[in-house]
Protein backbone atom coordinates (compact mmCIF):
# COMPACT_ATOMS: atom_id res chain seq x y z
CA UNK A 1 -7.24 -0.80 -16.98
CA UNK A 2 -9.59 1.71 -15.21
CA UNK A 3 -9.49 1.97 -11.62
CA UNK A 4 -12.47 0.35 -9.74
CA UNK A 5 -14.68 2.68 -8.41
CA UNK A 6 -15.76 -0.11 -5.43
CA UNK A 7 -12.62 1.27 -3.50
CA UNK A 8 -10.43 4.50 -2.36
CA UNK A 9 -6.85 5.18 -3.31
CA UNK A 10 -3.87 7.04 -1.61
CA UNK A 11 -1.25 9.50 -3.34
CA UNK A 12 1.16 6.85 -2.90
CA UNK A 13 -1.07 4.44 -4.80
CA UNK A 14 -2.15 1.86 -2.65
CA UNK A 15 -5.69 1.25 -2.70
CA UNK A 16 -8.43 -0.13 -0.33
CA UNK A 17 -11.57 -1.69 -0.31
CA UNK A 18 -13.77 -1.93 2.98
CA UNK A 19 -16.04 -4.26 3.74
CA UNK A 20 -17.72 -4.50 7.33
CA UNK A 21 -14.96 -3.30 9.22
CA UNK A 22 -12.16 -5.12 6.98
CA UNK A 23 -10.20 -3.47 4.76
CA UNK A 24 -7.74 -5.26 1.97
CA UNK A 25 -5.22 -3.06 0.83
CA UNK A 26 -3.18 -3.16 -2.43
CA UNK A 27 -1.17 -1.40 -4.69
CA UNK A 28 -2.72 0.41 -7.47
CA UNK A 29 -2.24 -0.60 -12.12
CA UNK A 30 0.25 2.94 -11.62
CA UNK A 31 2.54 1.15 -8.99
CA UNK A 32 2.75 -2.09 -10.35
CA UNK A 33 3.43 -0.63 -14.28
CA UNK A 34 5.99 2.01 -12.22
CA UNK A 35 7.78 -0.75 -10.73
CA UNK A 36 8.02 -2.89 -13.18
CA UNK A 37 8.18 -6.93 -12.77
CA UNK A 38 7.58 -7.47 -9.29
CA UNK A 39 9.92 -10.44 -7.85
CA UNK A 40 9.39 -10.40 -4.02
CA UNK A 41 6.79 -8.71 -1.49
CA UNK A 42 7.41 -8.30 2.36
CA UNK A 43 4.41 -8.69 3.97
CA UNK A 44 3.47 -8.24 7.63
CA UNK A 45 2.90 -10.72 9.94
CA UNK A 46 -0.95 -11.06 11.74
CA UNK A 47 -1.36 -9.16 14.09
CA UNK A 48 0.64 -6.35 13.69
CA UNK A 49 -0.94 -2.84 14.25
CA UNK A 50 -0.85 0.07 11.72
CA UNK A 51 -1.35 3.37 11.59
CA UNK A 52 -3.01 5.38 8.85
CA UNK A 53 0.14 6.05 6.67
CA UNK A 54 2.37 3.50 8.28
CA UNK A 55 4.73 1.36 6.24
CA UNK A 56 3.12 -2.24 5.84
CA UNK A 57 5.47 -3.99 3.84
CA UNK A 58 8.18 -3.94 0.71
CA UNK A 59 7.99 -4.72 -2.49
CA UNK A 60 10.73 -5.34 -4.61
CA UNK A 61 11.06 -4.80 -8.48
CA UNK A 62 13.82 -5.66 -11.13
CA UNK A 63 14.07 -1.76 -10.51
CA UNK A 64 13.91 -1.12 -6.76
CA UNK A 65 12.50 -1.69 -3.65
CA UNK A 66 9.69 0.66 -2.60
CA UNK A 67 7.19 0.73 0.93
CA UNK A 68 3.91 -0.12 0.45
CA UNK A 69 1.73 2.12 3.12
CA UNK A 70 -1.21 1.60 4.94
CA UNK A 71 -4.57 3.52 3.44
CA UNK A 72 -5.89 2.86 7.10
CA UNK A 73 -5.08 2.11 10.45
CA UNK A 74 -6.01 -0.95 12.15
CA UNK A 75 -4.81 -4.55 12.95
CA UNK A 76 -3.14 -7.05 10.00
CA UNK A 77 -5.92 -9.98 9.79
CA UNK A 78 -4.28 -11.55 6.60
CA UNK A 79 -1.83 -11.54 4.20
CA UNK A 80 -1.80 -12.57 0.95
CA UNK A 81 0.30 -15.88 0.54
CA UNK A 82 -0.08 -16.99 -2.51
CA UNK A 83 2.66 -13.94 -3.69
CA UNK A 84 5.56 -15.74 -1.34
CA UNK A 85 5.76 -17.73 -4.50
CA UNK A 86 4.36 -15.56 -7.17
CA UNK A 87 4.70 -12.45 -7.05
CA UNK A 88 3.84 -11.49 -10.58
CA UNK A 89 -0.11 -11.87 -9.13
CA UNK A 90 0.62 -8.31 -7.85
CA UNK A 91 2.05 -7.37 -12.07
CA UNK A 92 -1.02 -9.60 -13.62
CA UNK A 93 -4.14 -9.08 -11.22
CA UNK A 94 -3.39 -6.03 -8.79
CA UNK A 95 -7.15 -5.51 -8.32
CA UNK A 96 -8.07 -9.00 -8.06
CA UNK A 97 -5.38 -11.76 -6.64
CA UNK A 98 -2.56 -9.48 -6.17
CA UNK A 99 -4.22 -7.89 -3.13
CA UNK A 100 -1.44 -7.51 -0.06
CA UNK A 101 -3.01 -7.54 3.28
CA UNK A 102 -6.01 -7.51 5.27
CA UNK A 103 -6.78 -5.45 7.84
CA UNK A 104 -9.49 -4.68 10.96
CA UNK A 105 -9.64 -1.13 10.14
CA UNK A 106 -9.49 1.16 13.37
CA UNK A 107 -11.71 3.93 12.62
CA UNK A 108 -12.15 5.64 9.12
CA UNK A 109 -10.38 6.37 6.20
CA UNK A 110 -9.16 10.11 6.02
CA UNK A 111 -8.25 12.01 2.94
CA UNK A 112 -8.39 8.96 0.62
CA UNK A 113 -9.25 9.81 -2.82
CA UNK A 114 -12.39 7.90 -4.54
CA UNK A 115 -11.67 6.56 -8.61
CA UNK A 116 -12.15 9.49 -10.55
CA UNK A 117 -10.42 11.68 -7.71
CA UNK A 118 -7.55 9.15 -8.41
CA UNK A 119 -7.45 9.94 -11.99
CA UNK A 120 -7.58 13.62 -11.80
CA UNK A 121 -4.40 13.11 -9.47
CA UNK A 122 -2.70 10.71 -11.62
CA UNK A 123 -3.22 12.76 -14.89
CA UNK A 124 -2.10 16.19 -12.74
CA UNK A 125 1.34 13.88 -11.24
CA UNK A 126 2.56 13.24 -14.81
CA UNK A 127 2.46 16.92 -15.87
């Protein structure tokens, strides 16, 4: 599955798509095949306020647990909660209904990388 060149990506693999000053954030086809089959995501309550790089959440795998980060900073509008009770969506569809929060983005986006940056970076990481 190609990454979507509608949004930007991190190094740690989440990615985010803006939209009039709202931003969802997810993790990228890398993190979820990395992780494995996803059984349970943390995710923040409304209203809580991120920085750009801040821990957002947890998800955990049959493998571990990792931090998902935020690609911006801003103010959780949303999260997604349809994966309280399946939280394969993030395994099946993480472009599409796996998506993990939504935020009011506070400024933007530094050093994110754009689809084809994010492939350079992912084919570089696994040499």
């Amino acid at each position: 599955m190609a990454n979507p060149s509608d949004r930007l990506y991190t190094k740690s693999h989440e990615w985010v798509q803006l939209a009039g000053g709202e931003a969802t954030v997810g993790i990228t086809q890398y993190a979820q095949e990395q992780l494995g089959d996803i059984v349970f995501v943390e995710l923040p309550a409304a209203g809580k306020q991120v920085t750009a790089g801040g821990v957002l959440g947890n998800i955990e795998s049959v493998k571990a647990v990792s931090e998902f980060l935020a690609p911006v900073g801003g103010e959780v509008i949303a999260a997604n909660g349809e994966l309280e009770g399946h939280p394969e969506l993030v395994n099946q569809d993480p472009y599409g209904k796996g998506w993990l929060v939504r935020l009011k983005a506070a400024g933007a986006p530094a050093g994110l990388m754009d689809a084809a940056a994010y492939e350079k970076f992912l084919a570089e990481e696994s040499h």
